[in-house]
C-alpha atoms as a PDB file:
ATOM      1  CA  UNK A   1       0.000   0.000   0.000  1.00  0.00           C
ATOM      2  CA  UNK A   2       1.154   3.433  -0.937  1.00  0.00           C
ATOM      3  CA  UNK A   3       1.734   5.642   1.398  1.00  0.00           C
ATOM      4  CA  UNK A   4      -0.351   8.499   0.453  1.00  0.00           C
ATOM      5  CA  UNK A   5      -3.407   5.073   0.402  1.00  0.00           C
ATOM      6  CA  UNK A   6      -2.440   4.680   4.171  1.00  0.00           C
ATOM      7  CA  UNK A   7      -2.277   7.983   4.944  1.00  0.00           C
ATOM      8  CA  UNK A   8      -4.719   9.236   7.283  1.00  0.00           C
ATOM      9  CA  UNK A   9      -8.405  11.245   5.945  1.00  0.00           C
ATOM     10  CA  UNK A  10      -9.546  14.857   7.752  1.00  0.00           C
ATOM     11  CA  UNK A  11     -13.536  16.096   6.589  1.00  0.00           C
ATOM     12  CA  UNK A  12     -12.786  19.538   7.453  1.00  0.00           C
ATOM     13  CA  UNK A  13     -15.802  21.801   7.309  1.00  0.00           C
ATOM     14  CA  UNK A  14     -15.296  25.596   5.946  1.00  0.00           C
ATOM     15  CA  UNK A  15     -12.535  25.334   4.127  1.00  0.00           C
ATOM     16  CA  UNK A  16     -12.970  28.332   2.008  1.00  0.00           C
ATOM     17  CA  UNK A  17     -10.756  30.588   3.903  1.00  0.00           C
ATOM     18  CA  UNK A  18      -9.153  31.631   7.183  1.00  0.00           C
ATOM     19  CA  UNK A  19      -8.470  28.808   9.913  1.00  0.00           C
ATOM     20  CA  UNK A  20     -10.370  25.909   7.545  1.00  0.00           C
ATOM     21  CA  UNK A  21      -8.301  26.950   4.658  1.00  0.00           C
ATOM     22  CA  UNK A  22      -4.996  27.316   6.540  1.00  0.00           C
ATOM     23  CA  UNK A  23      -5.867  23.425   8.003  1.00  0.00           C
ATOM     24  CA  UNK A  24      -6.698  22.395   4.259  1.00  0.00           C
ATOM     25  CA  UNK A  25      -3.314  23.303   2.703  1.00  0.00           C
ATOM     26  CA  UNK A  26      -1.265  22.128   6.235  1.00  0.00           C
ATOM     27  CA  UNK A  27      -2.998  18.744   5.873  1.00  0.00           C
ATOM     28  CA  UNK A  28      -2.138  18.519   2.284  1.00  0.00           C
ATOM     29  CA  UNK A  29       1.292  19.804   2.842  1.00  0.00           C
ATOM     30  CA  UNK A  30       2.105  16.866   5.083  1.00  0.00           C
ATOM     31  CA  UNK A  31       0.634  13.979   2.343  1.00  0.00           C
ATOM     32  CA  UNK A  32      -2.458  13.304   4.243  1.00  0.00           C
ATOM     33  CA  UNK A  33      -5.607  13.232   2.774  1.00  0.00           C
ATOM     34  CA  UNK A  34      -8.625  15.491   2.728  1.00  0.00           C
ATOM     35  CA  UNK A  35     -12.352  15.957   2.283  1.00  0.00           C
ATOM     36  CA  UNK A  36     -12.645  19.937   1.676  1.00  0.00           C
ATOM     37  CA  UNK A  37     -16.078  21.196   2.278  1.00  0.00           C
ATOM     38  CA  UNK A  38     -17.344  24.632   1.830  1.00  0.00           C
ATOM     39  CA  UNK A  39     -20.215  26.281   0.144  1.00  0.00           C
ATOM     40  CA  UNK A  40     -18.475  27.280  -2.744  1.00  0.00           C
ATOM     41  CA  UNK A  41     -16.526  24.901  -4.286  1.00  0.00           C
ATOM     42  CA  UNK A  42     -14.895  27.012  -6.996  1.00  0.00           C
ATOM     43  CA  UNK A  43     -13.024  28.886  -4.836  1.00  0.00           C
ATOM     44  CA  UNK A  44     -10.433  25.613  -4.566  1.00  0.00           C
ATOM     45  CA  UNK A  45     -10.065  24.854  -8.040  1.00  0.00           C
ATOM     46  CA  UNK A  46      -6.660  26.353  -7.530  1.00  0.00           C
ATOM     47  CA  UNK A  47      -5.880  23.743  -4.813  1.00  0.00           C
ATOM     48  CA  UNK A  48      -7.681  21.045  -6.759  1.00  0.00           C
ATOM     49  CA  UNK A  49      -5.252  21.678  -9.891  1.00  0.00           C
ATOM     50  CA  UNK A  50      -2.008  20.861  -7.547  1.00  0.00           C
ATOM     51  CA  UNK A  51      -3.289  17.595  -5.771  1.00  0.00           C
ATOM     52  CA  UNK A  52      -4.900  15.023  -7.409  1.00  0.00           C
ATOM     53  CA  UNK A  53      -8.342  13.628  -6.553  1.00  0.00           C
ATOM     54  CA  UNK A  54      -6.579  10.642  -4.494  1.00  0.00           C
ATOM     55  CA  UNK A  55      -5.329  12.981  -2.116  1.00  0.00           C
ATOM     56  CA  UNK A  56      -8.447  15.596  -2.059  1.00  0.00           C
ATOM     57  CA  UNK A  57     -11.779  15.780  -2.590  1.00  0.00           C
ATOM     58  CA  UNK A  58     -13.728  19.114  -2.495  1.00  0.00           C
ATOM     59  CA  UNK A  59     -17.313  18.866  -1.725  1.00  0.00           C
ATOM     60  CA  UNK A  60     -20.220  21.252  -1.115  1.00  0.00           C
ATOM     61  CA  UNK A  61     -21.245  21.343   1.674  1.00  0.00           C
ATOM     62  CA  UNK A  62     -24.152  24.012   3.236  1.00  0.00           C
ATOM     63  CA  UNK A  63     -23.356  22.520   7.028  1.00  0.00           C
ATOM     64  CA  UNK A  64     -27.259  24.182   8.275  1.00  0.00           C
ATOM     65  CA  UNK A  65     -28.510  21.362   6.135  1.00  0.00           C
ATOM     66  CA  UNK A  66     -28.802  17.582   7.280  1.00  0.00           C
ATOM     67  CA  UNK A  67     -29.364  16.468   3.683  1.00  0.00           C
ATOM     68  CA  UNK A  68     -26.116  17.503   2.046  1.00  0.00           C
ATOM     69  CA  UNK A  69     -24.184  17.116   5.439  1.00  0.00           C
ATOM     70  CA  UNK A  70     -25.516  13.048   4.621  1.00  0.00           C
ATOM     71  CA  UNK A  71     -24.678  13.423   0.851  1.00  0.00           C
ATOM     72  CA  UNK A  72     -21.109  14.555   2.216  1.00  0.00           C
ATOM     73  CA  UNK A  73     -20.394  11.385   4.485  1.00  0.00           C
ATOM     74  CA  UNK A  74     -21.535   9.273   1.757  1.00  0.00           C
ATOM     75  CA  UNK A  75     -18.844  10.459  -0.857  1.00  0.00           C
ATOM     76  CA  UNK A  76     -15.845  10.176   1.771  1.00  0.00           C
ATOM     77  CA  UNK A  77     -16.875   6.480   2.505  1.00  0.00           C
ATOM     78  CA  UNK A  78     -16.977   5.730  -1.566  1.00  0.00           C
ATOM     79  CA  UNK A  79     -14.199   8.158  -1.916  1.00  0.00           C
ATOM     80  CA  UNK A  80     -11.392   7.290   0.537  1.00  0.00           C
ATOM     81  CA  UNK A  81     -13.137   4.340   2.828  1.00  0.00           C
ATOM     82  CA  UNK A  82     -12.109   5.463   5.829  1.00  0.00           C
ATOM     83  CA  UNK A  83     -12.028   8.555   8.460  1.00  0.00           C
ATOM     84  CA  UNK A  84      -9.758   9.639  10.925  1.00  0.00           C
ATOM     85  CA  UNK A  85     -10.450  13.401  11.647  1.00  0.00           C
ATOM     86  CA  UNK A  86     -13.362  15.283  11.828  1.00  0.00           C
ATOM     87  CA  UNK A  87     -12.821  19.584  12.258  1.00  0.00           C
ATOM     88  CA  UNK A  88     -16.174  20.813  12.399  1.00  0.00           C
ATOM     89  CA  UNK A  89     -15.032  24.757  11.557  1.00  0.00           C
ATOM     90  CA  UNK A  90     -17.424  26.170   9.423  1.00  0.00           C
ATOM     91  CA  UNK A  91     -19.730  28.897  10.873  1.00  0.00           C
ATOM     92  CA  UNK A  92     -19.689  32.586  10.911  1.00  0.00           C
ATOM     93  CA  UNK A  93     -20.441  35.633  13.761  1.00  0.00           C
ATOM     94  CA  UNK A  94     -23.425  37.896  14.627  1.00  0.00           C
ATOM     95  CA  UNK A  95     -22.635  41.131  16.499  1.00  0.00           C
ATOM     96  CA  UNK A  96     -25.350  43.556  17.501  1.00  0.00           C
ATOM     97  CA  UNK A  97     -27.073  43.936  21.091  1.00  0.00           C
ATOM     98  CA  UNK A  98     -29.328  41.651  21.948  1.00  0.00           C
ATOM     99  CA  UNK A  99     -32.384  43.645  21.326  1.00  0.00           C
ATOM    100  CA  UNK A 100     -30.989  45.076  17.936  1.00  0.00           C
ATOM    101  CA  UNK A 101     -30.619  41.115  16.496  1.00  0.00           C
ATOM    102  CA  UNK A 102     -33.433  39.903  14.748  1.00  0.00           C
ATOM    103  CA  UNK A 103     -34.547  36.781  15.394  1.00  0.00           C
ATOM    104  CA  UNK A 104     -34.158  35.343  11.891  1.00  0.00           C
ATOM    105  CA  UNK A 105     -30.957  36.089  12.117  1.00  0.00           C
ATOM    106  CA  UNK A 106     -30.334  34.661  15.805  1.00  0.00           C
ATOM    107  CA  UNK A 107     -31.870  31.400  14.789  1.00  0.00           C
ATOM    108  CA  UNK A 108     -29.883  30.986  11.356  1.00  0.00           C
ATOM    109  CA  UNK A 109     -26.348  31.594  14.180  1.00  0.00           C
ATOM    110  CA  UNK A 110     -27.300  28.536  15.640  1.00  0.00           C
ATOM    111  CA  UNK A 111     -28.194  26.325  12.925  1.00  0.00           C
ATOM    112  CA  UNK A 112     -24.356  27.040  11.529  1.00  0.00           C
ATOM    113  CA  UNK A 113     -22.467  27.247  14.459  1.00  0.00           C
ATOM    114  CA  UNK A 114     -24.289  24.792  16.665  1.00  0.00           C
ATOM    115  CA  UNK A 115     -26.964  22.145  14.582  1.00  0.00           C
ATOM    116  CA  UNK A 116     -24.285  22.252  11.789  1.00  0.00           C
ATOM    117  CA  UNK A 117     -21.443  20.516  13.890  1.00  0.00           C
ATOM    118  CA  UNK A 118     -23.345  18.651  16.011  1.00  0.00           C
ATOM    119  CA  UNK A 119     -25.059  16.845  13.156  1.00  0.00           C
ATOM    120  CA  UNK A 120     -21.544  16.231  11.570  1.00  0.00           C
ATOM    121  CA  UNK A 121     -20.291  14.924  14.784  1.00  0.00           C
ATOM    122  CA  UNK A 122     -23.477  12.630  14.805  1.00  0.00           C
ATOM    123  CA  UNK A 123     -22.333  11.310  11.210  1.00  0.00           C
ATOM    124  CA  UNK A 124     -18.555  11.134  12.359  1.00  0.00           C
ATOM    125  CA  UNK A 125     -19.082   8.779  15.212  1.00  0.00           C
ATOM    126  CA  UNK A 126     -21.882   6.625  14.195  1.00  0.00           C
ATOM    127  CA  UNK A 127     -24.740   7.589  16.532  1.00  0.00           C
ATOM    128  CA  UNK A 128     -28.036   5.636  15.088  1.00  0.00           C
ATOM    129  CA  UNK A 129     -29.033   6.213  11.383  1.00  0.00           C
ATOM    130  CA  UNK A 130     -26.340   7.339  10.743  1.00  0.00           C
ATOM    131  CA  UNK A 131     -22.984   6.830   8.192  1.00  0.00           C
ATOM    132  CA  UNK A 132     -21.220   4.118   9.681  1.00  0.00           C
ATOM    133  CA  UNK A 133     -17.440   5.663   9.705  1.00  0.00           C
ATOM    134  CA  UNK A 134     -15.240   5.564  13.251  1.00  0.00           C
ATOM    135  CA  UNK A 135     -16.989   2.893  14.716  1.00  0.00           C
ATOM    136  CA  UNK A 136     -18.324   1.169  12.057  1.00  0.00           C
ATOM    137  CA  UNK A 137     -16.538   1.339   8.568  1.00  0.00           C
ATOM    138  CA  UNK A 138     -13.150   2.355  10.035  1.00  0.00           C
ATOM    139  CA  UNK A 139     -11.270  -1.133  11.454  1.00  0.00           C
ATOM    140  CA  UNK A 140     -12.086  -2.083  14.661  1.00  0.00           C
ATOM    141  CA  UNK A 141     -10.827   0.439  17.642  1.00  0.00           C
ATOM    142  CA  UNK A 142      -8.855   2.591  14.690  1.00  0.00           C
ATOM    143  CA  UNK A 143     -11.864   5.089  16.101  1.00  0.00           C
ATOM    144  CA  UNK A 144     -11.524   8.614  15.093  1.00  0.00           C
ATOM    145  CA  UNK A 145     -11.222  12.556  16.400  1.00  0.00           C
ATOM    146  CA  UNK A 146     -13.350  15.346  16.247  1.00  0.00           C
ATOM    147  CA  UNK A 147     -12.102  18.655  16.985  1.00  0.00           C
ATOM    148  CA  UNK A 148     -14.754  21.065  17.319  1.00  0.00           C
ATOM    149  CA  UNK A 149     -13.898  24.270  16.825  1.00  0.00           C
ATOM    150  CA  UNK A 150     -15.621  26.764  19.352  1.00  0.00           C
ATOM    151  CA  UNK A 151     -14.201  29.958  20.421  1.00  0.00           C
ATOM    152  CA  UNK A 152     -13.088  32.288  23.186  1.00  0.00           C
ATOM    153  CA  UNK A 153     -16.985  33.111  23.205  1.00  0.00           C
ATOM    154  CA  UNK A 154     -17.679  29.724  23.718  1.00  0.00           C
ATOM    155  CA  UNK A 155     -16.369  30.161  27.491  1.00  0.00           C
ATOM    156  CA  UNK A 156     -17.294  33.370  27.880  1.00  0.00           C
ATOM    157  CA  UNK A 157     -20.228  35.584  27.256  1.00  0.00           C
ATOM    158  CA  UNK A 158     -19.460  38.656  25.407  1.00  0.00           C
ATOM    159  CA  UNK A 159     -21.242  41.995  24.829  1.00  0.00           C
ATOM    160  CA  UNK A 160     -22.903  42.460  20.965  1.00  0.00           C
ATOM    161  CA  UNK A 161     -21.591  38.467  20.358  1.00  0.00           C
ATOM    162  CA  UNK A 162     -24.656  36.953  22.804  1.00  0.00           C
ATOM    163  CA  UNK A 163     -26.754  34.932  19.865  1.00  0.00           C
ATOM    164  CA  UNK A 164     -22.816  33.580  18.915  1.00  0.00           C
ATOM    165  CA  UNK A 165     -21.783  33.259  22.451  1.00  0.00           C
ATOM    166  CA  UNK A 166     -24.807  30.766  22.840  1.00  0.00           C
ATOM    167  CA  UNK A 167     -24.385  28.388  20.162  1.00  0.00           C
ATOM    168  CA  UNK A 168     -20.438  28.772  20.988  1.00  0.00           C
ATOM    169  CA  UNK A 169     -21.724  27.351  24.610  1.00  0.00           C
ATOM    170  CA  UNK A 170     -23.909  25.150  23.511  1.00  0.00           C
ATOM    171  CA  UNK A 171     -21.734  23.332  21.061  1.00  0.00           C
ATOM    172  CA  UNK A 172     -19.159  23.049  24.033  1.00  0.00           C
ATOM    173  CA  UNK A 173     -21.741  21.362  26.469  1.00  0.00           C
ATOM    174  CA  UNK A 174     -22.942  19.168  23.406  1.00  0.00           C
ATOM    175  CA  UNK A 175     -19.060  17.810  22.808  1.00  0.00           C
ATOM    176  CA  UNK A 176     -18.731  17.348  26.580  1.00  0.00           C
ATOM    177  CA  UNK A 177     -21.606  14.885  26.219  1.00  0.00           C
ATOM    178  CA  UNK A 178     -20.595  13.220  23.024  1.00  0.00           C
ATOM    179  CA  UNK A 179     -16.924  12.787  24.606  1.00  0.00           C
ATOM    180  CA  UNK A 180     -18.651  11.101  27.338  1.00  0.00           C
ATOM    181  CA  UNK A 181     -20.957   8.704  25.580  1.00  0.00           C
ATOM    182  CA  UNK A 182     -18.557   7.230  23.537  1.00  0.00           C
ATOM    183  CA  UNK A 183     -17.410   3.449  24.904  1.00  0.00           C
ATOM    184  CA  UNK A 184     -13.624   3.427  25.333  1.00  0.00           C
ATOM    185  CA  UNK A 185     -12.837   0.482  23.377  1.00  0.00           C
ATOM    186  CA  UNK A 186     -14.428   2.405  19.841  1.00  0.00           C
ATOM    187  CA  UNK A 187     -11.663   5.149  20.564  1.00  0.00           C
ATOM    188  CA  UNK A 188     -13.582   7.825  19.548  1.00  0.00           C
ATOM    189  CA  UNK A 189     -12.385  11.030  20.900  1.00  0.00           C
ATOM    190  CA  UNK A 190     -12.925  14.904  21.360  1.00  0.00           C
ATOM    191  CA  UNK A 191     -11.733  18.189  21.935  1.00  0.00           C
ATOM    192  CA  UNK A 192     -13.062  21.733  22.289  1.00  0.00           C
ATOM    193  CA  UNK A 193     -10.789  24.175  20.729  1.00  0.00           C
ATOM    194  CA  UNK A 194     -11.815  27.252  21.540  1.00  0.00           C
ATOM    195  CA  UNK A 195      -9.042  30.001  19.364  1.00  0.00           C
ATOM    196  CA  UNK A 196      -9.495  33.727  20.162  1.00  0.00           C
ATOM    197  CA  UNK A 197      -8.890  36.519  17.518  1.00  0.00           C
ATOM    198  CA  UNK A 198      -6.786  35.634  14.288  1.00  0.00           C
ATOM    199  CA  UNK A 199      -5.445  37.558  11.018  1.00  0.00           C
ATOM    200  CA  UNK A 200      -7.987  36.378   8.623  1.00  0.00           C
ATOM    201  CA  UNK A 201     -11.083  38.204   6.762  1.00  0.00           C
ATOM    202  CA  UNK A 202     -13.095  37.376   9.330  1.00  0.00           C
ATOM    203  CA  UNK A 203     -14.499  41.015   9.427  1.00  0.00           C
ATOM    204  CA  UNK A 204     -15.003  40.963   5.512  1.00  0.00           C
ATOM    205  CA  UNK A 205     -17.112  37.883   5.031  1.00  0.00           C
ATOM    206  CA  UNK A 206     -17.831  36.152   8.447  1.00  0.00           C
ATOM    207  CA  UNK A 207     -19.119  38.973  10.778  1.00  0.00           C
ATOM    208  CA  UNK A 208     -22.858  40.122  10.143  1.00  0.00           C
ATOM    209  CA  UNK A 209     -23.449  43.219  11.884  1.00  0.00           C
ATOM    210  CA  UNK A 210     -26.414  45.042  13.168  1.00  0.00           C
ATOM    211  CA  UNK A 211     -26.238  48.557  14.484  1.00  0.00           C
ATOM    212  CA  UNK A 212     -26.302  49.960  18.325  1.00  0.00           C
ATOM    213  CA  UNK A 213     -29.180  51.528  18.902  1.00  0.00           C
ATOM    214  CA  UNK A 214     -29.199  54.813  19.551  1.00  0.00           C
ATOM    215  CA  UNK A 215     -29.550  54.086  23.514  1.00  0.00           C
ATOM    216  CA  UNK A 216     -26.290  52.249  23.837  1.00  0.00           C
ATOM    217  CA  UNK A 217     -24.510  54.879  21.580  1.00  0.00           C
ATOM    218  CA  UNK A 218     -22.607  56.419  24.451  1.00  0.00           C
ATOM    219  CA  UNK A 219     -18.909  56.257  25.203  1.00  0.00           C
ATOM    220  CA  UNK A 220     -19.564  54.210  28.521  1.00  0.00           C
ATOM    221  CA  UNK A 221     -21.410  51.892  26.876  1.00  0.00           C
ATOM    222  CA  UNK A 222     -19.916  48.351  27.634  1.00  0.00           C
ATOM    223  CA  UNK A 223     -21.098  47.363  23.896  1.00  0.00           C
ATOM    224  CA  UNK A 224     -19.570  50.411  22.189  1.00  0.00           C
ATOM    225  CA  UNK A 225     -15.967  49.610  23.955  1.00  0.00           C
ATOM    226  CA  UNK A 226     -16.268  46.090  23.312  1.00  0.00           C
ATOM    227  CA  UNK A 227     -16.429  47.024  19.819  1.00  0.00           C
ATOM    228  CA  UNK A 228     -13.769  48.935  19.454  1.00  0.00           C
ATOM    229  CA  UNK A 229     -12.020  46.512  21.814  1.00  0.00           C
ATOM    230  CA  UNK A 230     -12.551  43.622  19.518  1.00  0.00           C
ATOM    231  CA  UNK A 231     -11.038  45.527  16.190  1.00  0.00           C
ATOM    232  CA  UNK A 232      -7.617  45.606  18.086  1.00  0.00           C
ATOM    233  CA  UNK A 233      -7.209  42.327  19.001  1.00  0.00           C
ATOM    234  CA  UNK A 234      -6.528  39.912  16.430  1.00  0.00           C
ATOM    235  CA  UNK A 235      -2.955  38.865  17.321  1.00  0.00           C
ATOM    236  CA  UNK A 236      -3.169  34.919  15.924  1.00  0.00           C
ATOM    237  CA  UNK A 237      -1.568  33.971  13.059  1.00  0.00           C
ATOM    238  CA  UNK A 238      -3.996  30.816  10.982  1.00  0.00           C
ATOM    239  CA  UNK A 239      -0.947  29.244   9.305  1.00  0.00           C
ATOM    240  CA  UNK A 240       0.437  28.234  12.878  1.00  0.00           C
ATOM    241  CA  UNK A 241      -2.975  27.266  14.269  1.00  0.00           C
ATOM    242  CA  UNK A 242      -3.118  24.523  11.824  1.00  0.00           C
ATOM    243  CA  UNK A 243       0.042  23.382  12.631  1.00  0.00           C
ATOM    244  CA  UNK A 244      -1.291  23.054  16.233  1.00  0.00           C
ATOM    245  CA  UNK A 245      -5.015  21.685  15.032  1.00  0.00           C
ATOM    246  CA  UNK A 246      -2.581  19.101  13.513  1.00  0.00           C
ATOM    247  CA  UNK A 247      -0.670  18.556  16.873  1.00  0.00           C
ATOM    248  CA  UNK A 248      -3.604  18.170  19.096  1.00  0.00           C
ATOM    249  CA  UNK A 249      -4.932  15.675  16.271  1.00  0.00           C
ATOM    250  CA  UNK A 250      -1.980  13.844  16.746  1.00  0.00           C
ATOM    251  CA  UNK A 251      -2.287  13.307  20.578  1.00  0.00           C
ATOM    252  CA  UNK A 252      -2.942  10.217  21.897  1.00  0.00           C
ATOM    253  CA  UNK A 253      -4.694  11.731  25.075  1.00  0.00           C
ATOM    254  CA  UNK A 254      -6.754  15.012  24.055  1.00  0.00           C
ATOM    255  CA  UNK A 255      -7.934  17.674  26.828  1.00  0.00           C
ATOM    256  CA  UNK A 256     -11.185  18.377  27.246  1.00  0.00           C
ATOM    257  CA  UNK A 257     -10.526  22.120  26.115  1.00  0.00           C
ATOM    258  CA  UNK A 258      -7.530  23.696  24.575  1.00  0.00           C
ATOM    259  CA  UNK A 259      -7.060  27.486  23.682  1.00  0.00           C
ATOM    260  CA  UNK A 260      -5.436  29.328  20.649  1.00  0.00           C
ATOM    261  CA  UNK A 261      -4.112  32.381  21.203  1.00  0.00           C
ATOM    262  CA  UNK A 262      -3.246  34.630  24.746  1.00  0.00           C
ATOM    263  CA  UNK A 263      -6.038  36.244  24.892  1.00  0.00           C
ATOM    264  CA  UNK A 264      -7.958  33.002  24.769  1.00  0.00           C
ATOM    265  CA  UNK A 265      -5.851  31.407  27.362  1.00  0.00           C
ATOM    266  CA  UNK A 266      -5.899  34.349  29.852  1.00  0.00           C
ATOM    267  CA  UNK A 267      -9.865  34.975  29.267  1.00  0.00           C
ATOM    268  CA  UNK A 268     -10.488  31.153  29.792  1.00  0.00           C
ATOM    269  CA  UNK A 269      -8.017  31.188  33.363  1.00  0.00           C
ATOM    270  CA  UNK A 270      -9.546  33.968  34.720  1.00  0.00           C
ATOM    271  CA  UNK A 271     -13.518  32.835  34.560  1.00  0.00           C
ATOM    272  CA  UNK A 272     -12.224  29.113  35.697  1.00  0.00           C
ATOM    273  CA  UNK A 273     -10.600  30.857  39.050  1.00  0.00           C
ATOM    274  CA  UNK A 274     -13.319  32.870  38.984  1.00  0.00           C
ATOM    275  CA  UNK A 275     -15.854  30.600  39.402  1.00  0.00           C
ATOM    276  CA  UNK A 276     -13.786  28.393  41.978  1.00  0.00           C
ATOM    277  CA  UNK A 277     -13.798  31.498  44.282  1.00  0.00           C
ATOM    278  CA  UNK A 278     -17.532  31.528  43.791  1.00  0.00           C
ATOM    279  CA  UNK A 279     -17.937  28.204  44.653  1.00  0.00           C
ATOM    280  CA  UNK A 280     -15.938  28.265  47.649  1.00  0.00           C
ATOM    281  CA  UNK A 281     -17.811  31.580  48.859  1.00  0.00           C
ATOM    282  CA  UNK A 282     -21.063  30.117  48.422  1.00  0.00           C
ATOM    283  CA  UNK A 283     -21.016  26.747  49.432  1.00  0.00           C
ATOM    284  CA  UNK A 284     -22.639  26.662  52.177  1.00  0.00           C
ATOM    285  CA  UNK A 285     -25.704  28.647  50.373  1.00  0.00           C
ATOM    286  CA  UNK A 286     -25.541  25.388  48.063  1.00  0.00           C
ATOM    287  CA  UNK A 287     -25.220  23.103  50.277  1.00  0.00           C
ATOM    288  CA  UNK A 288     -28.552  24.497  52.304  1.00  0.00           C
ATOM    289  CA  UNK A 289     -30.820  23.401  49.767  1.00  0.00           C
ATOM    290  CA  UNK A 290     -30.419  19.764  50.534  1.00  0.00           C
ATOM    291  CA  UNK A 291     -32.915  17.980  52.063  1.00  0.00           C
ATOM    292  CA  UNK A 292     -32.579  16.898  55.725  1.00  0.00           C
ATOM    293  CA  UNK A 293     -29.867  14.409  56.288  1.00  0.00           C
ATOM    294  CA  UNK A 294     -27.786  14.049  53.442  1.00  0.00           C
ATOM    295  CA  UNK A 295     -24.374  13.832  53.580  1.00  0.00           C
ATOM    296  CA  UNK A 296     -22.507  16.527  51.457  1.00  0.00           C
ATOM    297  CA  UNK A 297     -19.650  14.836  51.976  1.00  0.00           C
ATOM    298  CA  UNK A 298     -20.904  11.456  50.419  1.00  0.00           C
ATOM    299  CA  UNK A 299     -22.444  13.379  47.687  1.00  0.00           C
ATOM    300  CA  UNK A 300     -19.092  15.237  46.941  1.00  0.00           C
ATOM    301  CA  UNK A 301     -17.593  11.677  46.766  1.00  0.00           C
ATOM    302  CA  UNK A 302     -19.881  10.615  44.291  1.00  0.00           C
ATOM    303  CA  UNK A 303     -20.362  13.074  41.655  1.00  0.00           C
ATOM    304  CA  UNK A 304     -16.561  13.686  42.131  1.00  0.00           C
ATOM    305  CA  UNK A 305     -16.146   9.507  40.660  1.00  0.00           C
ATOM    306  CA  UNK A 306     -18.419  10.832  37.912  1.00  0.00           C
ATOM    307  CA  UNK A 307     -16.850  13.692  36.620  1.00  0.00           C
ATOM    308  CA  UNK A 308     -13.337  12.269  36.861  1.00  0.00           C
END
């Protein structure tokens, strides 16, 4: 067998530009293999010209929809036969206040950022009716990863990014859960990756914005200095965080979370000691609302076995 035929496959999801496309040329760099999705195929011919169809194979892919997210699955297993990576990246940012976002648009954020992924991770690990890949068409205990990419905003809430925020969180608690369910002996893993502000267009093509209105249009408005805030900070650099997406695809034991960037990492420390001082400040409040004669302590011991 070749080695480019034993190589392993990624299905990475947005691969049009920024982080996707900066994992889609790393991947291919290295002589693994790659299902490219995006919405617009076209815009890879230029990648499609300089590897041949046994190494890549772009597909369209509108992630909100369930249909061609199926259609997708079912041309990697008849194109490569196996799966090894999933990077569910695709998705895209609303900013306005909460009561400037319409509700249209609050409801299509979360089909993208959360349904989309969690369907694909659904197809990726074989949960009922559906494409039979890390568990099922892959060998026996060859399993698979999914990296699902979240975001700073995924951990914490952010003025004018609350409808993204929410399907950030959500996605988070949903991988939790999936990392979870999955039996040890399938090896099916997961990790959150949750990358703060990088050099891409994100403000060209993957921001919609909606404006202040006129009542938060002051300059001690935490919105209005959040948004000039946000403008200053993009300090990562794509090209390297697909050398790490690579890394952390390589690991045999993933974390639970990992950040990208400083600002990530510092955001993410500070509301984790945060809300271990709260805890500690307020247990006794929790505790209260037992009923009569339980023993914290036992109950401590318990749910600590659980969430080891």
């Amino acid at each position: 067998m070749s080695e480019l035929a034993s190589s392993r496959v990624w299905f990475i999801t947005g691969t049009s530009k920024g982080l996707g496309r900066a994992l889609l040329e790393e991947v291919l760099s290295r002589g693994e293999r790659a299902v490219a999705t995006l919405r617009e195929p076209d815009v890879l011919e230029p990648l499609a010209e300089r590897y041949p169809s046994s190494q890549l194979l772009v597909f369209r892919l509108d992630v909100s929809s369930y249909a061609e997210i199926e259609d997708a699955f079912r041309a990697t297993e008849v194109h490569f036969g196996r799966l090894d990576v999933v990077v569910n990246n695709a998705g895209y940012a609303v900013e306005g206040e909460i009561e400037a976002t319409p509700e249209n648009a609050a409801r299509a954020q979360m089909e993208v950022c959360f349904w989309g992924p969690a369907n694909i991770t659904k197809e990726a690990s074989q949960i009922p009716q559906s494409i039979r890949f890390f568990r099922d068409v892959n060998p026996l205990g060859q399993g698979g990863r999914v990296l699902n990419i979240s975001s700073i905003c995924g951990y914490s809430g952010n003025p004018t990014f609350s409808y993204y925020c929410a399907a950030k969180f959500a996605l988070e608690a949903f991988t939790e859960s999936f990392i979870k369910e999955m039996l040890p002996e399938w090896n099916i893993k997961g990790v959150i990756v949750e990358p703060g502000g990088f050099r891409t267009d994100w403000n060209a093509g993957s921001l919609v914005r909606f404006p202040a209105p006129p009542q938060y249009d002051t300059p001690e408005s935490p919105t209005v200095r959040f948004r000039k805030m946000t403008a200053q900070t993009y300090i990562g650099d794509p090209a390297k965080a697909a050398k790490a997406l690579v890394q952390i695809a390589d690991m045999d034991e993933l974390p639970l979370r990992i950040q990208l960037g400083t600002e990530s990492l510092l955001v993410v420390r500070n509301k984790a000691v945060r809300t271990i001082q709260d805890g500690e400040r307020y247990a006794e409040l929790a505790h209260s609302t037992n009923v009569d004669g339980v023993d914290k302590d036992a109950v401590l011991e318990m749910f600590k076995e659980i969430n080891a």
